[in-house]
Protein backbone atom coordinates (compact mmCIF):
# COMPACT_ATOMS: atom_id res chain seq x y z
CA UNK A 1 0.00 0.00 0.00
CA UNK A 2 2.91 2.29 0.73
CA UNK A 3 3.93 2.13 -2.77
CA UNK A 4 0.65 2.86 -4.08
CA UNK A 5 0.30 6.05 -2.11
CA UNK A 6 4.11 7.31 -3.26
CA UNK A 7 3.65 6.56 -6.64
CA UNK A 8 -0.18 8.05 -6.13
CA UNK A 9 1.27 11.00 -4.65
CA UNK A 10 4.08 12.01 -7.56
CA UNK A 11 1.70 11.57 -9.75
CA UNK A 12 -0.99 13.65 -8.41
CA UNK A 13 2.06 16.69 -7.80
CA UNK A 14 2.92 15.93 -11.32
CA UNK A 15 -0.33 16.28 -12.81
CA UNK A 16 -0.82 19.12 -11.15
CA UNK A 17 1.93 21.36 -12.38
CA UNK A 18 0.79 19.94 -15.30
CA UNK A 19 -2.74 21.78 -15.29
CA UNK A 20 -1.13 24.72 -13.86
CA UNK A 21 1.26 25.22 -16.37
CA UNK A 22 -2.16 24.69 -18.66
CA UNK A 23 -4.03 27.70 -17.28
CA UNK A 24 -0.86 29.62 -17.53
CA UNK A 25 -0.85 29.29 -21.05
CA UNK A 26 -4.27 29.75 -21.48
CA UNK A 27 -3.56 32.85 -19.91
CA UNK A 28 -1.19 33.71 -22.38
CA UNK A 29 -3.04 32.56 -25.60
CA UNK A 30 -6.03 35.17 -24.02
CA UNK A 31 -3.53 38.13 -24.02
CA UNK A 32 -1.97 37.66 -26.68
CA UNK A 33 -5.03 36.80 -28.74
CA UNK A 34 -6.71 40.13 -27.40
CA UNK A 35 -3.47 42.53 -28.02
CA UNK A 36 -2.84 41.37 -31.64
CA UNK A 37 -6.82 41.24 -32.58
CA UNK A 38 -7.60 44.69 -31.62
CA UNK A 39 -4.61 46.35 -32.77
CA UNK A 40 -3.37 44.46 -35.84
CA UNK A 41 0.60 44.41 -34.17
CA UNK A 42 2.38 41.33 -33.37
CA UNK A 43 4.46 43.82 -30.64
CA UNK A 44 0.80 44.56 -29.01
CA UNK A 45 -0.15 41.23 -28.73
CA UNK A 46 3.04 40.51 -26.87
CA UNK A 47 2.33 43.28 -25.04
CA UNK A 48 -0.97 42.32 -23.94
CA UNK A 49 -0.14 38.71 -22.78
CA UNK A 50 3.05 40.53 -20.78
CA UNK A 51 0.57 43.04 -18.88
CA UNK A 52 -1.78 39.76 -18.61
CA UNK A 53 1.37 38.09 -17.05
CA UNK A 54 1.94 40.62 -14.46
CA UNK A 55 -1.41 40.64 -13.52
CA UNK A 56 -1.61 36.99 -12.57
CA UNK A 57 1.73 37.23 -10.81
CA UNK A 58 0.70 39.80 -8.87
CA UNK A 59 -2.25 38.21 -7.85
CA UNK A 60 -0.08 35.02 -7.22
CA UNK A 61 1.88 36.39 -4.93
CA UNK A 62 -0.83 37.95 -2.73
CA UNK A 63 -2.82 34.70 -2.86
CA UNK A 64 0.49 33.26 -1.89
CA UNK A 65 1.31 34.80 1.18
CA UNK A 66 -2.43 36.30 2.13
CA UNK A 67 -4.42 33.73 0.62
CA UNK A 68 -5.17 31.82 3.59
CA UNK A 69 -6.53 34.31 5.55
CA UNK A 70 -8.54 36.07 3.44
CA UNK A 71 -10.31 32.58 3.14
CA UNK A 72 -10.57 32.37 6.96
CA UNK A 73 -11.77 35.69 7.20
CA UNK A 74 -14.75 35.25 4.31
CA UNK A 75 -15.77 31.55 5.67
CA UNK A 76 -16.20 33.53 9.19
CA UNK A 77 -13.53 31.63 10.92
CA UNK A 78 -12.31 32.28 14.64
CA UNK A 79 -8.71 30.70 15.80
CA UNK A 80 -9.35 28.66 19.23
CA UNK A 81 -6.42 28.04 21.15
CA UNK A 82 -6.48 23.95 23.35
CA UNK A 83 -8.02 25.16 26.34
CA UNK A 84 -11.14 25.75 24.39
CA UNK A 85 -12.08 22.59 22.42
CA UNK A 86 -8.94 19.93 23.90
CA UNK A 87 -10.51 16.71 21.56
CA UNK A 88 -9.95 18.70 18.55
CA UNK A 89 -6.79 19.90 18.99
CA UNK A 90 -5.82 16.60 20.47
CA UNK A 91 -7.35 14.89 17.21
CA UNK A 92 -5.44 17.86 15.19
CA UNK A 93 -2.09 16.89 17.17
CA UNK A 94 -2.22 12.98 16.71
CA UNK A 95 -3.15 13.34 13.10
CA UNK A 96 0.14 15.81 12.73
CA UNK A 97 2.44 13.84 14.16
CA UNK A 98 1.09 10.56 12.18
CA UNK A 99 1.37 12.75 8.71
CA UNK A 100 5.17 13.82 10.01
CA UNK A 101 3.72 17.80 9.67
CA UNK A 102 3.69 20.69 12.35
CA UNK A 103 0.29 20.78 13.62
CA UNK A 104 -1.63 23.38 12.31
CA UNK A 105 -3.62 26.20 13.77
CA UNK A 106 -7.00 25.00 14.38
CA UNK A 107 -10.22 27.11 13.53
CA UNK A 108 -13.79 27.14 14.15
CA UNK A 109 -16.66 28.51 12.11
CA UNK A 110 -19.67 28.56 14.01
CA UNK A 111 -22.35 26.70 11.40
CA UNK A 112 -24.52 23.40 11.96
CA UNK A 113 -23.63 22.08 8.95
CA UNK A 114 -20.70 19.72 9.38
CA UNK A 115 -17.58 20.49 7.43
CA UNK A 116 -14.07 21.04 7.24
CA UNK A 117 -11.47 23.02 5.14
CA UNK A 118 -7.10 23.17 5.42
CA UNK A 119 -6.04 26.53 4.15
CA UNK A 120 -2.45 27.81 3.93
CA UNK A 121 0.97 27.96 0.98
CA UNK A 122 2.77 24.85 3.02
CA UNK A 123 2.70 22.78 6.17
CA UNK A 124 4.78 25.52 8.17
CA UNK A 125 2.00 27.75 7.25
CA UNK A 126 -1.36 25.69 7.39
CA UNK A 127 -4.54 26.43 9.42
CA UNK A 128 -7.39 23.72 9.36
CA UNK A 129 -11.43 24.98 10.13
CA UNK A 130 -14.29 23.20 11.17
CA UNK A 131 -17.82 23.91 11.76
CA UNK A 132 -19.33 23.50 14.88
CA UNK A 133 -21.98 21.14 13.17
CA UNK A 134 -18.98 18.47 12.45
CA UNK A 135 -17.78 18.23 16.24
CA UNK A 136 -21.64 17.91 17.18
CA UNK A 137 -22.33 15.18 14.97
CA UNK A 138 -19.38 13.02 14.13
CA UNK A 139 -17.37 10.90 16.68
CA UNK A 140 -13.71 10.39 17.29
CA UNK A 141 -13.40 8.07 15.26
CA UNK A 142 -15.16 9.74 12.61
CA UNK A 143 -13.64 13.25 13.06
CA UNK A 144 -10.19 11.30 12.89
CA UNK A 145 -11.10 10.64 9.08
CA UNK A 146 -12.35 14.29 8.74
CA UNK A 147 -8.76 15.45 10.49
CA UNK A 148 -6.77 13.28 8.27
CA UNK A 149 -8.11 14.15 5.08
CA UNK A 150 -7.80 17.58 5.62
CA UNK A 151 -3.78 16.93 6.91
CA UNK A 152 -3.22 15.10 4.08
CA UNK A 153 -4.05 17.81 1.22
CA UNK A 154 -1.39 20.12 4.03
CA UNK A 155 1.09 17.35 3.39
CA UNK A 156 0.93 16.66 -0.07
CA UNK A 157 1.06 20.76 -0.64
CA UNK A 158 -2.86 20.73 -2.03
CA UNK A 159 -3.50 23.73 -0.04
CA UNK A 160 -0.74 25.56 -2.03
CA UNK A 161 -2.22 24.32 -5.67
CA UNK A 162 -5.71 25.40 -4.13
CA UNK A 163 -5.08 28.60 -3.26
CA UNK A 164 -2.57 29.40 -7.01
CA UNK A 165 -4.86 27.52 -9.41
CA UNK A 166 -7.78 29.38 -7.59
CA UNK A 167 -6.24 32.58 -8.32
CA UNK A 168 -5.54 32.48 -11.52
CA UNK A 169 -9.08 30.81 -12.52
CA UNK A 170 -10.59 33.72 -11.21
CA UNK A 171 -8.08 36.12 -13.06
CA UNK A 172 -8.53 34.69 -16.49
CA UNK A 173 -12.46 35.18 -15.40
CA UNK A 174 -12.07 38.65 -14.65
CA UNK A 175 -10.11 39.69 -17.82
CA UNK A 176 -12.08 37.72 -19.76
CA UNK A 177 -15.07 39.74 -18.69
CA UNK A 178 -13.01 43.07 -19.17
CA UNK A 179 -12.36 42.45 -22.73
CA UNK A 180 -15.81 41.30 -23.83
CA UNK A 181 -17.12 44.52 -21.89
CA UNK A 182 -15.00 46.65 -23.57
CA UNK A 183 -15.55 44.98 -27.23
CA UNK A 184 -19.12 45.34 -26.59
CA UNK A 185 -18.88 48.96 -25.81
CA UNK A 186 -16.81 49.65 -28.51
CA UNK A 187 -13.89 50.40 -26.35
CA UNK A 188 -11.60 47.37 -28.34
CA UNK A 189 -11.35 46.23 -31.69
CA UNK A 190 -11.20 47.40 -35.29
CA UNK A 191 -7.84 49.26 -35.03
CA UNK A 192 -5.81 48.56 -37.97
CA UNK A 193 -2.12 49.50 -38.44
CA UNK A 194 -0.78 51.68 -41.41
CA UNK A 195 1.81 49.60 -42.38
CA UNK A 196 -0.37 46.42 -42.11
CA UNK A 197 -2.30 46.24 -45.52
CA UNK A 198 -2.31 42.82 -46.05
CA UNK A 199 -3.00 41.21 -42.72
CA UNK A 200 -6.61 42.66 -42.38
CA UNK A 201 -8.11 39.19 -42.10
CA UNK A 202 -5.49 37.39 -40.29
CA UNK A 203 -6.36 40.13 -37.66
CA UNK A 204 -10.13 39.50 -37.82
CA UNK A 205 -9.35 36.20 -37.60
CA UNK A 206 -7.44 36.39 -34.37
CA UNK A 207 -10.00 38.82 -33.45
CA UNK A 208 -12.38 36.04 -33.61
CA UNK A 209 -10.22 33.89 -31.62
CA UNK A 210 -9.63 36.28 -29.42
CA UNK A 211 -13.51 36.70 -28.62
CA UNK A 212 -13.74 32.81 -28.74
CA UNK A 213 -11.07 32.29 -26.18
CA UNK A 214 -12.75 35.25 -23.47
CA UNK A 215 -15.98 33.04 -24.04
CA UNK A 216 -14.61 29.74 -22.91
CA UNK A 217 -11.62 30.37 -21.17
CA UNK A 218 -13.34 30.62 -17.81
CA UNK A 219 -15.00 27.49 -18.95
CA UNK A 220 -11.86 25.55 -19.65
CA UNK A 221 -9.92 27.02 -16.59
CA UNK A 222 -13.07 25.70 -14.53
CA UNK A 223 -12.48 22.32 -15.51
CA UNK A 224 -8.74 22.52 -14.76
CA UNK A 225 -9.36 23.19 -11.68
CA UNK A 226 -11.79 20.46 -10.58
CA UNK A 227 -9.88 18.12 -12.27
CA UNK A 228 -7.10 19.22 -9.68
CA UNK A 229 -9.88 19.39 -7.24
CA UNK A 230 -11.23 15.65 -7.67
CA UNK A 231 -8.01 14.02 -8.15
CA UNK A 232 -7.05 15.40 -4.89
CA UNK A 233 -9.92 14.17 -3.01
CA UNK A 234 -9.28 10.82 -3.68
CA UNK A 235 -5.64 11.13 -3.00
CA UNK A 236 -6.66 12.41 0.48
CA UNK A 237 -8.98 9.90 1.28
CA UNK A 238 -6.32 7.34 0.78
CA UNK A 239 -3.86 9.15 2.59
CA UNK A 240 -6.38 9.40 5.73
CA UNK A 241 -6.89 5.98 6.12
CA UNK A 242 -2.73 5.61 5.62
CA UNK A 243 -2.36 8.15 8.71
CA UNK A 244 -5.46 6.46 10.84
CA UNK A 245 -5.34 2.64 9.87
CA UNK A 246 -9.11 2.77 9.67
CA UNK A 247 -10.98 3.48 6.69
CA UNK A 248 -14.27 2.91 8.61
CA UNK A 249 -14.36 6.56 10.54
CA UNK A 250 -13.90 8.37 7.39
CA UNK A 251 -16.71 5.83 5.70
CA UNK A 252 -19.02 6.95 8.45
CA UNK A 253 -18.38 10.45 8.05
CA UNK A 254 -19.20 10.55 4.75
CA UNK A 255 -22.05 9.08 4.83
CA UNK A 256 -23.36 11.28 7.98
CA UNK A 257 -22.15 15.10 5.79
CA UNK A 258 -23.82 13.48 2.78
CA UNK A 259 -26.97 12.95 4.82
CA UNK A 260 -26.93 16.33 6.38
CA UNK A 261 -29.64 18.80 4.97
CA UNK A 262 -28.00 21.64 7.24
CA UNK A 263 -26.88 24.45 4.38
CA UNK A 264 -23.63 25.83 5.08
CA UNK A 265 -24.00 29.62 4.47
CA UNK A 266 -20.66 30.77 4.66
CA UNK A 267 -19.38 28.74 1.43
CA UNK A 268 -19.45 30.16 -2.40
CA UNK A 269 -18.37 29.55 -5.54
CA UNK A 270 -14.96 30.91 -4.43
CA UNK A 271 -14.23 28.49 -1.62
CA UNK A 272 -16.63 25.43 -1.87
CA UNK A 273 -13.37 23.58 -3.52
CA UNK A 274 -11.55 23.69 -0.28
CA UNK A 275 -13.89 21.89 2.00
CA UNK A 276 -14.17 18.31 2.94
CA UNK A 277 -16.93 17.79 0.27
CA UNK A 278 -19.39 19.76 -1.45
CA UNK A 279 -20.64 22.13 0.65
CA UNK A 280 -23.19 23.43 -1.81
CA UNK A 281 -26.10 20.88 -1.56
CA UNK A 282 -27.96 19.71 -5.11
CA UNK A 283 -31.54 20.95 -3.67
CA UNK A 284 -29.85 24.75 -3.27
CA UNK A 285 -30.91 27.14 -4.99
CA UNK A 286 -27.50 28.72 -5.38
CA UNK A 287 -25.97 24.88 -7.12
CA UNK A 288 -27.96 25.61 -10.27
CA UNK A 289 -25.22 26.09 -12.81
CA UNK A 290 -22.35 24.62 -10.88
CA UNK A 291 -20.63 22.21 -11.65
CA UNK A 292 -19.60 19.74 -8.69
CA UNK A 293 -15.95 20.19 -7.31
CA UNK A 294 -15.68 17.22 -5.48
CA UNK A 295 -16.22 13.33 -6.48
CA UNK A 296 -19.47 11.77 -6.00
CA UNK A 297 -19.13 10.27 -1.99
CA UNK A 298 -20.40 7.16 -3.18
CA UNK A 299 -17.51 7.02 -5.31
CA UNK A 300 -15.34 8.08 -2.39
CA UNK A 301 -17.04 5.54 -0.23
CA UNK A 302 -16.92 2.35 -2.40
CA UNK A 303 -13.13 3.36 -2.78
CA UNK A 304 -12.84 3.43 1.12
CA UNK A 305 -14.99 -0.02 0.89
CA UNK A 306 -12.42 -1.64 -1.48
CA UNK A 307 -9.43 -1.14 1.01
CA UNK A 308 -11.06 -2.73 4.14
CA UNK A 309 -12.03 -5.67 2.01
CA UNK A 310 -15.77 -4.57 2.26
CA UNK A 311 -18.42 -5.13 -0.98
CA UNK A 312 -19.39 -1.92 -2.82
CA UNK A 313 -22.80 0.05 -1.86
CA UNK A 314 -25.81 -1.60 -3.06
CA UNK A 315 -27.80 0.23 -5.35
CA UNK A 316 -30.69 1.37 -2.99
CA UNK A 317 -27.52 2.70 -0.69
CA UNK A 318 -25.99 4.71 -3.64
CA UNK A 319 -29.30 5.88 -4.96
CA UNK A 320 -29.97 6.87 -1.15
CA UNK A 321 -26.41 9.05 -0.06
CA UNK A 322 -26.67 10.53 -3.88
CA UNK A 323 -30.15 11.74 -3.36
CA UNK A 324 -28.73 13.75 -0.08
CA UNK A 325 -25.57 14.64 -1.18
């Protein structure tokens, strides 16, 4: 099993530069698209995808080393120190020193609906939140699960990918939107060089790709990141039972969140990635036209099944937990 979750675990931080890198040049094909289309100069289209560049460094960086909190601080999260809730920390400490990480600081976000999110760039750096719903509703065994999920994306450096891939998702969005409000308002577009005479269509037609690419970019850089998203679930799952030795609790605890009709008001469309699953529930309002950034759980939990040796769900079970979930 240990080579399974090594070989699991390069590829997963493999793949994922891999989708980064993606979006970054998705990035780059946007700006570049936009500056040559609407000016008719290869230099502006350089240009463009240089200022589009900066941008998402910029925003990098600031996601990078402020990232974490401004999560916290928009999921309504309050640090508790030990003397305040000793099983969690004590469940927070045990699962730290079994993952071979610093223990990270430990927050609460007062909601009934039972989740749980790790935030931070590394495991130096990491904070973990729950609601108050989890602790209420799960036992030790089952919050052990919960706790070593959420240590394992610290240790394998999901929290990091989170936070950079979320960024620059959400810039491509935003200039995306920029330059289709502009071209709308007749702000972009049309301007043709003097010296260009011949490359009047080639322009048009980057022009068209240009407007092509702001349409579906978000789309694509969406999928990107749930296919980080997903891919990391599973990997965590895995590596909890590897820390606790008991794939049961984090069965359990599954199947209790995914029968929990409690809405959990302080997630979005910015942060429902980071939690311990879907926090969005399919009978919201607010889901339509979402898509889902987190496997199915009874996908999670007939993986969970497999390792203890246990038969898959039957198909009242699965029909049941995916009704809820």
């Amino acid at each position: 099993m240990s080579t399974s979750f090594y070989s699991q675990q390069a590829a997963n931080r493999r793949n994922s530069f891999l989708l980064v890198l993606a979006v970054v040049a998705l990035l780059a094909a946007l700006g570049f698209a936009i500056g040559y289309g609407t000016t008719g100069v290869p230099a502006a289209g350089l240009g463009w995808l240089g200022v589009f560049g900066v941008i998402a460094i910029v925003m990098s960086l600031a996601s990078y080393f402020g990232g974490d909190r401004m999560v916290l601080a928009a999921s309504r999260a309050r640090e508790i120190g030990p003397d305040e809730l000793p099983q969690l920390h004590n469940v927070v400490a045990e699962m730290s020193l079994a993952a071979g990480i610093a223990a990270p600081r430990v927050y609460l976000i007062d909601d009934t609906a039972p989740n749980a999110f790790a935030t931070g760039r590394d495991p130096r750096h990491a904070s973990i939140a729950v609601t108050t719903g989890l602790l209420d509703k799960l036992d030790r065994e089952e919050l052990q699960g919960v706790i070593g999920h959420e240590l394992s994306h610290v240790r394998n450096f999901d929290i990091r990918y989170n936070l950079l891939v979320g960024v620059l998702v959400g810039t491509i969005a935003l200039l995306a939107d920029f330059f289709l409000r502009m071209t709308f308002w007749g702000g972009l577009g049309g301007r043709r060089s003097s010296g260009d005479r011949g490359g009047g269509g080639l322009q048009a037609l980057v022009l068209v790709l240009a407007l092509f690419l702001a349409i579906l970019a978000p789309f694509f850089a969406r999928l990107v990141q749930l296919a980080v998203s997903r891919q990391r679930e599973y990997l965590a799952d895995a590596s909890s039972v590897e820390l606790t030795r008991n794939p049961r609790g984090l069965e359990r605890a599954l199947a209790t969140i995914a029968g929990d009709r409690e809405v959990l008001e302080v997630a979005n469309r910015a942060t429902q990635h980071l939690y311990f699953t879907n926090p969005i529930k399919k009978f919201e309002q607010r889901s339509q036209g979402l898509f889902s950034t987190h496997p199915a759980i009874v996908d999670r939990i007939n993986r969970l099944r497999v390792l203890d040796g246990q038969r898959p769900l039957l198909d009242g079970e699965a029909r049941t937990l995916s009704g809820l979930e």
